[in-house]
Protein backbone atom coordinates (compact mmCIF):
# COMPACT_ATOMS: atom_id res chain seq x y z
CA UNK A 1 -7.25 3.66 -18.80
CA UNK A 2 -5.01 1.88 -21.02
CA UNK A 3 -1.75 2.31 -18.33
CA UNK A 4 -4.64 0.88 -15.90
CA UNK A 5 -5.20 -2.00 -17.53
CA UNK A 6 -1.79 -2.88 -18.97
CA UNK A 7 -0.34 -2.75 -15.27
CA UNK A 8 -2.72 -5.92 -14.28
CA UNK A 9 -1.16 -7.81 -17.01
CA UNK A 10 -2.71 -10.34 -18.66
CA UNK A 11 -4.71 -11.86 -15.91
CA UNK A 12 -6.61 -8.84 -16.39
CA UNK A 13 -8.21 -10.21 -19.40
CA UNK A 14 -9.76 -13.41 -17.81
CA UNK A 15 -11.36 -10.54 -15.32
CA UNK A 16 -12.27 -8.89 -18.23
CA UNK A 17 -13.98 -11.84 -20.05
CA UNK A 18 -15.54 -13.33 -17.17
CA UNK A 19 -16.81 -9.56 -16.41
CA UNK A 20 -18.48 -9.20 -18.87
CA UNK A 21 -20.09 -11.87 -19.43
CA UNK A 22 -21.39 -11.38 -15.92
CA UNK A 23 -22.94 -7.51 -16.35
CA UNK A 24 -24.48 -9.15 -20.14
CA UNK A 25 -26.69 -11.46 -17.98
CA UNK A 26 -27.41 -8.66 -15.55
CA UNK A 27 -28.27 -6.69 -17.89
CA UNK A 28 -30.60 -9.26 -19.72
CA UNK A 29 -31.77 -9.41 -16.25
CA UNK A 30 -32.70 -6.21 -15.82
CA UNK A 31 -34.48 -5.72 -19.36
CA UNK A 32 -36.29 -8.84 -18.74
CA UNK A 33 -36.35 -10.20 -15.19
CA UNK A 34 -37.08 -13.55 -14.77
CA UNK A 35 -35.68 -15.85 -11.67
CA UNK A 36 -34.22 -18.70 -13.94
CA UNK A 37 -31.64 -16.05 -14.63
CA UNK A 38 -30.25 -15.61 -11.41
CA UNK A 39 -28.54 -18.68 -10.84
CA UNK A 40 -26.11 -17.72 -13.79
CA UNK A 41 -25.30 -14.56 -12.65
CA UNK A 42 -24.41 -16.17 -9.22
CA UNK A 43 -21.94 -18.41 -10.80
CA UNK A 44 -21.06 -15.96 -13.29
CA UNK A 45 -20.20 -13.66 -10.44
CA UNK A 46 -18.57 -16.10 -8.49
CA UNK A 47 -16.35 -16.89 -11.23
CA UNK A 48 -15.43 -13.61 -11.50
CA UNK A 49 -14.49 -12.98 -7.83
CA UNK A 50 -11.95 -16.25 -8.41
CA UNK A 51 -10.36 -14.59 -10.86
CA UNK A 52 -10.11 -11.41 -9.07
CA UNK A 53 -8.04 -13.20 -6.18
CA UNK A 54 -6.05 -15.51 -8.96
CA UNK A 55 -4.79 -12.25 -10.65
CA UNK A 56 -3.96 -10.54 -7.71
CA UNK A 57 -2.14 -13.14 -6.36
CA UNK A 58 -0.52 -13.55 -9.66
CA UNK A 59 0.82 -9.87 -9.79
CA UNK A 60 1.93 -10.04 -6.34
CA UNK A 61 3.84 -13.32 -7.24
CA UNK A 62 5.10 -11.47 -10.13
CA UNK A 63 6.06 -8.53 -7.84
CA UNK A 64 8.03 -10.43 -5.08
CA UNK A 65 9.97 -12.60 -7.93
CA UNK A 66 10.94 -9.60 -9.90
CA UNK A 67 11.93 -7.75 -6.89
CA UNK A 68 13.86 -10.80 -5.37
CA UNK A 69 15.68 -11.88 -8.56
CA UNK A 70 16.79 -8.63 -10.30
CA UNK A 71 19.82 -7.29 -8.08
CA UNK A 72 19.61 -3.57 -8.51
CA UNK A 73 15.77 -3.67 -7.57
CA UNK A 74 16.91 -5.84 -4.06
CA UNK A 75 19.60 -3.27 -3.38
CA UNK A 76 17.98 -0.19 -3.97
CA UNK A 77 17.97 2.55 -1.45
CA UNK A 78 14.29 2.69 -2.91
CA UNK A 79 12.92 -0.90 -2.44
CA UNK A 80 10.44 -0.03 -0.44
CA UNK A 81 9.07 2.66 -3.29
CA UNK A 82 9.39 -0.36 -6.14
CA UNK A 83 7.14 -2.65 -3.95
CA UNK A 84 5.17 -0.27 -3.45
CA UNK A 85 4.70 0.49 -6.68
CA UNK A 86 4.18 -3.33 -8.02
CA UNK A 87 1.44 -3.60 -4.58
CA UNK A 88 -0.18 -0.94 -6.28
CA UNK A 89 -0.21 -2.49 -10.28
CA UNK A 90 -0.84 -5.75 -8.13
CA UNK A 91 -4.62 -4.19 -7.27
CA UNK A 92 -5.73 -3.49 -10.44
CA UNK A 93 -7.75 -6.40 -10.94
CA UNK A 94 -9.13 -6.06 -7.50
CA UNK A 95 -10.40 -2.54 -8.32
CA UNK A 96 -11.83 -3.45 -12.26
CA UNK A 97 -13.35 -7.07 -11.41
CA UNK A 98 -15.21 -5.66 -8.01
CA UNK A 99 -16.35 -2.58 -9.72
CA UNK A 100 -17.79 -4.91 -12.19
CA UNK A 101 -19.73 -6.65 -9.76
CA UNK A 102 -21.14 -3.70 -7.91
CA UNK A 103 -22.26 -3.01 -11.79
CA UNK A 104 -23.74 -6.06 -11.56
CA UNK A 105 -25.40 -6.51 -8.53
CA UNK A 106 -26.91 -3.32 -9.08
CA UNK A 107 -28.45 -4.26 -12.51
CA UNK A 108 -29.74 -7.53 -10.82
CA UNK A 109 -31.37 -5.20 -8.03
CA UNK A 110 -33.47 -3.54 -10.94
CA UNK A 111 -33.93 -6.13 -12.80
CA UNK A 112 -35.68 -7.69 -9.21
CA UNK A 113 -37.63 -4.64 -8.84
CA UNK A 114 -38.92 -4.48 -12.05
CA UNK A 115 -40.12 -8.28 -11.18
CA UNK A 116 -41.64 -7.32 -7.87
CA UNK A 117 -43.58 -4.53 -9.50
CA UNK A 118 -44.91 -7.06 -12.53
CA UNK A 119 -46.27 -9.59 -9.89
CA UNK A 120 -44.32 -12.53 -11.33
């Protein structure tokens, strides 16, 4: 998990943070529906798909400048294995942050349920 994480770089901890902070006010939600709520999670979520698309664009960056600028990665016989490989690190953030928000969205699902079946 730790290989996981370190291949996102540190981009993956502002998906982290944000994250978090998002399935904590699910969660809350859950425990303790009540509509007011909502609106953060939206924004918190929203914030957190941003910075799933900033970090993967920021490891592909990362990935195309490292590729382009070091000569023995340009003319390797196995280029197309090293991008590969540096597409693949490049996800990372894609697969933690959107994993989080299924987390998330499901939590916010209960925490509706739980509302309908109070009658507030």
């Amino acid at each position: 998990m730790i290989e996981f994480f370190k291949a996102g770089g540190f981009p993956m901890f502002v998906v982290l943070f944000l994250g978090l902070a998002a399935l904590i006010a699910a969660g809350l939600f859950a425990f303790r529906p009540d509509e007011g709520r909502v609106g953060t999670i939206r924004a918190l979520s929203t914030s957190t798909g941003f910075s799933v698309l900033a970090a993967v664009a920021a490891d592909l960056a990362t990935v195309c400048y490292t590729v382009a600028s070091n000569p023995e990665f340009s003319k390797s016989d196995e280029l197309h294995l090293i991008v590969l490989m540096g597409i693949a690190e490049s996800l990372t953030p894609a697969i933690m942050g959107c994993t989080m928000l299924a987390l998330v969205w499901m939590m916010v699902a209960v925490g509706h349920r739980r509302l309908a079946a109070s009658g507030l």
